[in-house]
Structure formats: C-alpha cells, structure tokens
N, C-alpha and C. Protein backbone atom coordinates (compact mmCIF):
# COMPACT_ATOMS: atom_id res chain seq x y z
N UNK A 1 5.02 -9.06 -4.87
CA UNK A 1 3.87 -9.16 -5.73
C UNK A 1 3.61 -7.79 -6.34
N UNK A 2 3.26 -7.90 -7.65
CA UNK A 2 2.87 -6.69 -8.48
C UNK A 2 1.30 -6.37 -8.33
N UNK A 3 1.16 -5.03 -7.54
CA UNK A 3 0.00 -4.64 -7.22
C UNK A 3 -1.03 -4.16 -8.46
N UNK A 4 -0.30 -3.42 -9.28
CA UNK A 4 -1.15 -2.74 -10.26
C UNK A 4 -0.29 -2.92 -11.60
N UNK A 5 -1.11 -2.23 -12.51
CA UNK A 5 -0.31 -2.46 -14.01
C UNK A 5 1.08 -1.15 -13.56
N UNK A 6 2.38 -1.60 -14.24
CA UNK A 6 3.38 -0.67 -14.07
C UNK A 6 3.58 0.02 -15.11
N UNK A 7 4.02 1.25 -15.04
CA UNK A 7 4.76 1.52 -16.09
C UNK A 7 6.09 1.33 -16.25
N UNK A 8 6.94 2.37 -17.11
CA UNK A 8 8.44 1.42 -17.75
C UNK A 8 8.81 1.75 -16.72
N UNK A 9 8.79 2.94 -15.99
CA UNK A 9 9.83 3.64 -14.57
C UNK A 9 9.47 2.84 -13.32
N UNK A 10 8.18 2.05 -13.40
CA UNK A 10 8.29 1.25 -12.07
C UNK A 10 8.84 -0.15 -12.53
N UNK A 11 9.21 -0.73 -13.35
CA UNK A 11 9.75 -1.63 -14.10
C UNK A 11 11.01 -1.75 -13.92
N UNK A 12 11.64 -0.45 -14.48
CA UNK A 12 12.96 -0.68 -13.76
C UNK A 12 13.26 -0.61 -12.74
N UNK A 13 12.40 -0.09 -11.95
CA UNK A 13 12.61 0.39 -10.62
C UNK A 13 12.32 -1.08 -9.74
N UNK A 14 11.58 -1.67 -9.89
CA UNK A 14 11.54 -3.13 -9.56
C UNK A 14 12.27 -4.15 -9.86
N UNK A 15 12.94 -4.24 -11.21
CA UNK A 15 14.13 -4.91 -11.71
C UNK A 15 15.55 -4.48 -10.58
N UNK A 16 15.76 -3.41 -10.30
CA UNK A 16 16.39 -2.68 -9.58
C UNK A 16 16.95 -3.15 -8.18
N UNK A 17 15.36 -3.16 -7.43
CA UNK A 17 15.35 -3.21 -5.94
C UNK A 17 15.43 -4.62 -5.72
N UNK A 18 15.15 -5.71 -6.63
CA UNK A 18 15.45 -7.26 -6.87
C UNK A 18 16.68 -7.65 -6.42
N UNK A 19 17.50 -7.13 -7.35
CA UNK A 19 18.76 -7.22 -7.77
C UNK A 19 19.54 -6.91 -5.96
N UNK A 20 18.83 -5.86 -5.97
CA UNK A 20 19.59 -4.97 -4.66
C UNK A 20 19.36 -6.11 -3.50
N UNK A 21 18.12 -6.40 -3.39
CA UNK A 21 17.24 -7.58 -2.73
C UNK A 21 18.18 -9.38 -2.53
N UNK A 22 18.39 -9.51 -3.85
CA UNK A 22 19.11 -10.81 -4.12
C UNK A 22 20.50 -10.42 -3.60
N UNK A 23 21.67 -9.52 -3.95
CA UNK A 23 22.83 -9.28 -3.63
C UNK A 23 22.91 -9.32 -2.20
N UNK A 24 22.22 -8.49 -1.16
CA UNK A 24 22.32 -8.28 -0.35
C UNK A 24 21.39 -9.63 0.80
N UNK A 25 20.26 -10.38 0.51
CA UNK A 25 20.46 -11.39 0.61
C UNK A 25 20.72 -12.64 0.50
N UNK A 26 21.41 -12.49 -0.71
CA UNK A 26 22.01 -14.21 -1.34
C UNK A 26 20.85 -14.71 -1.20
N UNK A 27 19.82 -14.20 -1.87
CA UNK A 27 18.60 -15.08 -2.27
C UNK A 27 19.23 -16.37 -3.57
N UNK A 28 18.27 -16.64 -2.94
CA UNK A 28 18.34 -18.60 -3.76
C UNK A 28 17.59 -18.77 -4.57
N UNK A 29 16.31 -18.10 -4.66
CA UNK A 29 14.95 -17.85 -5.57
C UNK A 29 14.15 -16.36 -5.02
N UNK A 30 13.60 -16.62 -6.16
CA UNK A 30 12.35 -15.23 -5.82
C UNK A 30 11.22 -15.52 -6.43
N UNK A 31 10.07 -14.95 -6.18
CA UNK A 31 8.49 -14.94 -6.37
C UNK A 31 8.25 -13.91 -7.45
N UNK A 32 7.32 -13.92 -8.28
CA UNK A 32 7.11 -12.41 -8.61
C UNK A 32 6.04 -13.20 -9.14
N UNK A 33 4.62 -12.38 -7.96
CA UNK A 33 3.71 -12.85 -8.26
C UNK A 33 2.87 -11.39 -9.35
N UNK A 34 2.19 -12.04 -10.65
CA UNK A 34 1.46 -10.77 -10.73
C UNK A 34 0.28 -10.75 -11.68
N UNK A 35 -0.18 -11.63 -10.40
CA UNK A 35 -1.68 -11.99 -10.49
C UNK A 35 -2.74 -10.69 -10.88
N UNK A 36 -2.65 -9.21 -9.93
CA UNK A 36 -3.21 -8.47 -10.46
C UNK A 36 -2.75 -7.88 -12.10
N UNK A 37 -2.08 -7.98 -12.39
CA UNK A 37 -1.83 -7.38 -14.22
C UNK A 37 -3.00 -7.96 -15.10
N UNK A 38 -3.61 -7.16 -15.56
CA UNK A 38 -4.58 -7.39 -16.91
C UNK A 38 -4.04 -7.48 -17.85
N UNK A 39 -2.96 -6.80 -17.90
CA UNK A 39 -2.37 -6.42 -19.31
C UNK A 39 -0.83 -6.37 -19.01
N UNK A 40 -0.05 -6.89 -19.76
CA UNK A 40 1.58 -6.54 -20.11
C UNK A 40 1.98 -6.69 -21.14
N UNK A 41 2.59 -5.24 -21.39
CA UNK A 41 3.16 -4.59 -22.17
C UNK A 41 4.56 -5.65 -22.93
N UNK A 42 4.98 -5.37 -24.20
CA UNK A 42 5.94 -5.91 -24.35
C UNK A 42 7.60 -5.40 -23.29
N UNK A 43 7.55 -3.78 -22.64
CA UNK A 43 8.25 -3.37 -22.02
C UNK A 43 8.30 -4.27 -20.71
N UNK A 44 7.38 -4.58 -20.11
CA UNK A 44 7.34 -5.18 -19.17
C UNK A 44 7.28 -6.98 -18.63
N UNK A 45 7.42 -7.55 -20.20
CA UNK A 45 7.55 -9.00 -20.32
C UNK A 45 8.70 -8.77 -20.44
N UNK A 46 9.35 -8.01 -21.14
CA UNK A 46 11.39 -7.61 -21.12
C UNK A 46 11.61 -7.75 -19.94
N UNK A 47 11.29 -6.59 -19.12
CA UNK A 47 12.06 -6.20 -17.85
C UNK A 47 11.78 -7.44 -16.72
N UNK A 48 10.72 -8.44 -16.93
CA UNK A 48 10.60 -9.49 -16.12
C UNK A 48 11.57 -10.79 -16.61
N UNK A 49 11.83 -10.78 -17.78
CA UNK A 49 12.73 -11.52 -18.49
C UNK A 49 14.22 -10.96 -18.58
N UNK A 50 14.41 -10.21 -17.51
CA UNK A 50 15.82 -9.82 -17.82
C UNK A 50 15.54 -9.96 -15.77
N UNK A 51 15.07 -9.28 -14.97
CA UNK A 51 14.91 -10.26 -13.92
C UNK A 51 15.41 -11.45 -13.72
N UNK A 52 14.56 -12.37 -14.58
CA UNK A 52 15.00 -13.91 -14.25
C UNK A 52 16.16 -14.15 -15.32
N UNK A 53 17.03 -13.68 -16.12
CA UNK A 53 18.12 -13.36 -16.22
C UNK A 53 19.02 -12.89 -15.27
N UNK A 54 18.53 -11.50 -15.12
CA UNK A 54 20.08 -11.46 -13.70
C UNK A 54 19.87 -12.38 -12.49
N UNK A 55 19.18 -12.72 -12.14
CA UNK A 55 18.82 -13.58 -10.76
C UNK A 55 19.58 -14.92 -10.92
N UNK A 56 19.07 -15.22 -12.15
CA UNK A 56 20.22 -16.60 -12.88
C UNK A 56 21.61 -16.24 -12.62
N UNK A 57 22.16 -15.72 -13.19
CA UNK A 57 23.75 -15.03 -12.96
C UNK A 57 24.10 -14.86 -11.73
N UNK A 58 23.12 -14.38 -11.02
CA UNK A 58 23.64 -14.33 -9.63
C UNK A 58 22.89 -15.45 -8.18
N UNK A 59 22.33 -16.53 -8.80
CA UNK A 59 22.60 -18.27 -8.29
C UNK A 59 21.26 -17.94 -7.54
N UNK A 60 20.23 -17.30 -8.68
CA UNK A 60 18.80 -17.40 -7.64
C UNK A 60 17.87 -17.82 -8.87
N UNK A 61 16.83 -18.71 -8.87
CA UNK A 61 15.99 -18.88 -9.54
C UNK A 61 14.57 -17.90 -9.16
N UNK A 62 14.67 -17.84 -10.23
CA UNK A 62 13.24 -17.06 -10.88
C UNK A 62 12.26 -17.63 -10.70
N UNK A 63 10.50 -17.44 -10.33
CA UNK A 63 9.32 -17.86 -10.88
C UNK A 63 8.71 -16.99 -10.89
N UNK A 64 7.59 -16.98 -11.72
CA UNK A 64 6.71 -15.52 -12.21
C UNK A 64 5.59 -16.52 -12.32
N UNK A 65 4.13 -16.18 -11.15
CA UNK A 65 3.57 -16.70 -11.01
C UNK A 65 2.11 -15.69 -11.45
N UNK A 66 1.19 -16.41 -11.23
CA UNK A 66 0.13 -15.38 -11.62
C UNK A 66 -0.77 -14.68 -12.78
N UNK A 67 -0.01 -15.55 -13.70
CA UNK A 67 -0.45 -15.05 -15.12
C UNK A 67 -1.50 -15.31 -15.80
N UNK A 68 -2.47 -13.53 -15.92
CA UNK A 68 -4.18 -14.52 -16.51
C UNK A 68 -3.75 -15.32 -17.44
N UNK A 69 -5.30 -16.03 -18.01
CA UNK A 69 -4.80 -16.73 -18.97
C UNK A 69 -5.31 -15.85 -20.34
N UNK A 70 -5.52 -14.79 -20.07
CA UNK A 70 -5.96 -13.61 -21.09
C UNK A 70 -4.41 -12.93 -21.50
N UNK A 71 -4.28 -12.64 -20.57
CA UNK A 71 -2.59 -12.05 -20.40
C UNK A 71 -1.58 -12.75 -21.76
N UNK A 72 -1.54 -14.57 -21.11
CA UNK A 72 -0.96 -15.11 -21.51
C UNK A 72 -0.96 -15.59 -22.58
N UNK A 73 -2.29 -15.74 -23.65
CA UNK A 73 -2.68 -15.77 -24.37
C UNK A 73 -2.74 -14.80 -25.48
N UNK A 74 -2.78 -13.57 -25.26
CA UNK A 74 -2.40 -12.09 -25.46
C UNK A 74 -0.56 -12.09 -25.74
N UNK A 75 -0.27 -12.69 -24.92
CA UNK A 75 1.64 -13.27 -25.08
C UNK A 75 1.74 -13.71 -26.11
N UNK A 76 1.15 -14.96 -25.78
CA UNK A 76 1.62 -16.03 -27.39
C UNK A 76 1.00 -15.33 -28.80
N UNK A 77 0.08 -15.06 -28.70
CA UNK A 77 -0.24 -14.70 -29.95
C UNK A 77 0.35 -13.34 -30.50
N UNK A 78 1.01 -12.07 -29.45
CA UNK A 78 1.87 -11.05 -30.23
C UNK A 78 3.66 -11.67 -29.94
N UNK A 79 3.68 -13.06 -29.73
CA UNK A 79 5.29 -13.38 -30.06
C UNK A 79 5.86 -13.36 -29.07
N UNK A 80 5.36 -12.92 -27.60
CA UNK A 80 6.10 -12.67 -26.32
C UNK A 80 6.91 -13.12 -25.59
N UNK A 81 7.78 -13.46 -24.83
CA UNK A 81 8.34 -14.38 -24.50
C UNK A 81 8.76 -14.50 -22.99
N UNK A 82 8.59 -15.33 -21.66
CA UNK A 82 9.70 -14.51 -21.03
C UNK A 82 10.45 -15.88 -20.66
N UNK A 83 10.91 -16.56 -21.22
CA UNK A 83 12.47 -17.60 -21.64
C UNK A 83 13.06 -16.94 -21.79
C-alpha cells in the first residue's frame, strides 16, 4: 500500500522492488492499494501502468485499488489512463 503522495524516485523505486517481489516470488497477482494519494501525477499513473504491464509479462495480475473518486475524476478529465 502507498502511504503518502510519491515522487518520480519513489515511483521507480516501487516499480522496482515489485518486479524484484514478483520474480523472486512467482507472484500470481499483486495489490497496490493507494487509498491515501490525493493527487497523481501523470508520472505516477505511468509508472503504475507500466507495473501492471510488467507483472502481466511475467504471469501476475495487477489490481490498483483505492482510488478517490476526486483522483479519478481528475484522471478522466486530463486524459489519464492506467489500461
């Protein structure tokens, strides 16, 4: 779970330790809850969307749970995506 808003260096750094996370336990799925975020950045709808990209590739499903509906709404309307 994402405690606070990140910046880009904890972003990758979390994309990172996932990866490291999934390889090393042949995870099947993962959580990424991040209920606390007020705000995300277009950097950080990337780096969660490339997450559930590599996790795909390597035979784990993704869910990203938690999303205000301010957040999300804030998404759709600057084009955001994380498909």
């Amino acid at each position: 779970s994402i405690q606070s808003a990140m910046t880009d260096s904890e972003a990758l750094s979390l994309q990172d330790d996932l990866m490291d996370q999934v390889s090393r336990y042949r995870s099947r799925g993962i959580i990424v809850d991040v209920t606390a975020l007020d705000v995300m950045d277009s950097f950080a709808a990337r780096s969660l969307r490339t997450i559930a990209h590599m996790t795909d590739l390597r035979g784990a499903v993704t869910v990203i749970v938690g999303i205000q509906a301010e957040v999300a709404f804030a998404m759709v309307q600057l084009g955001m995506s994380l498909e």
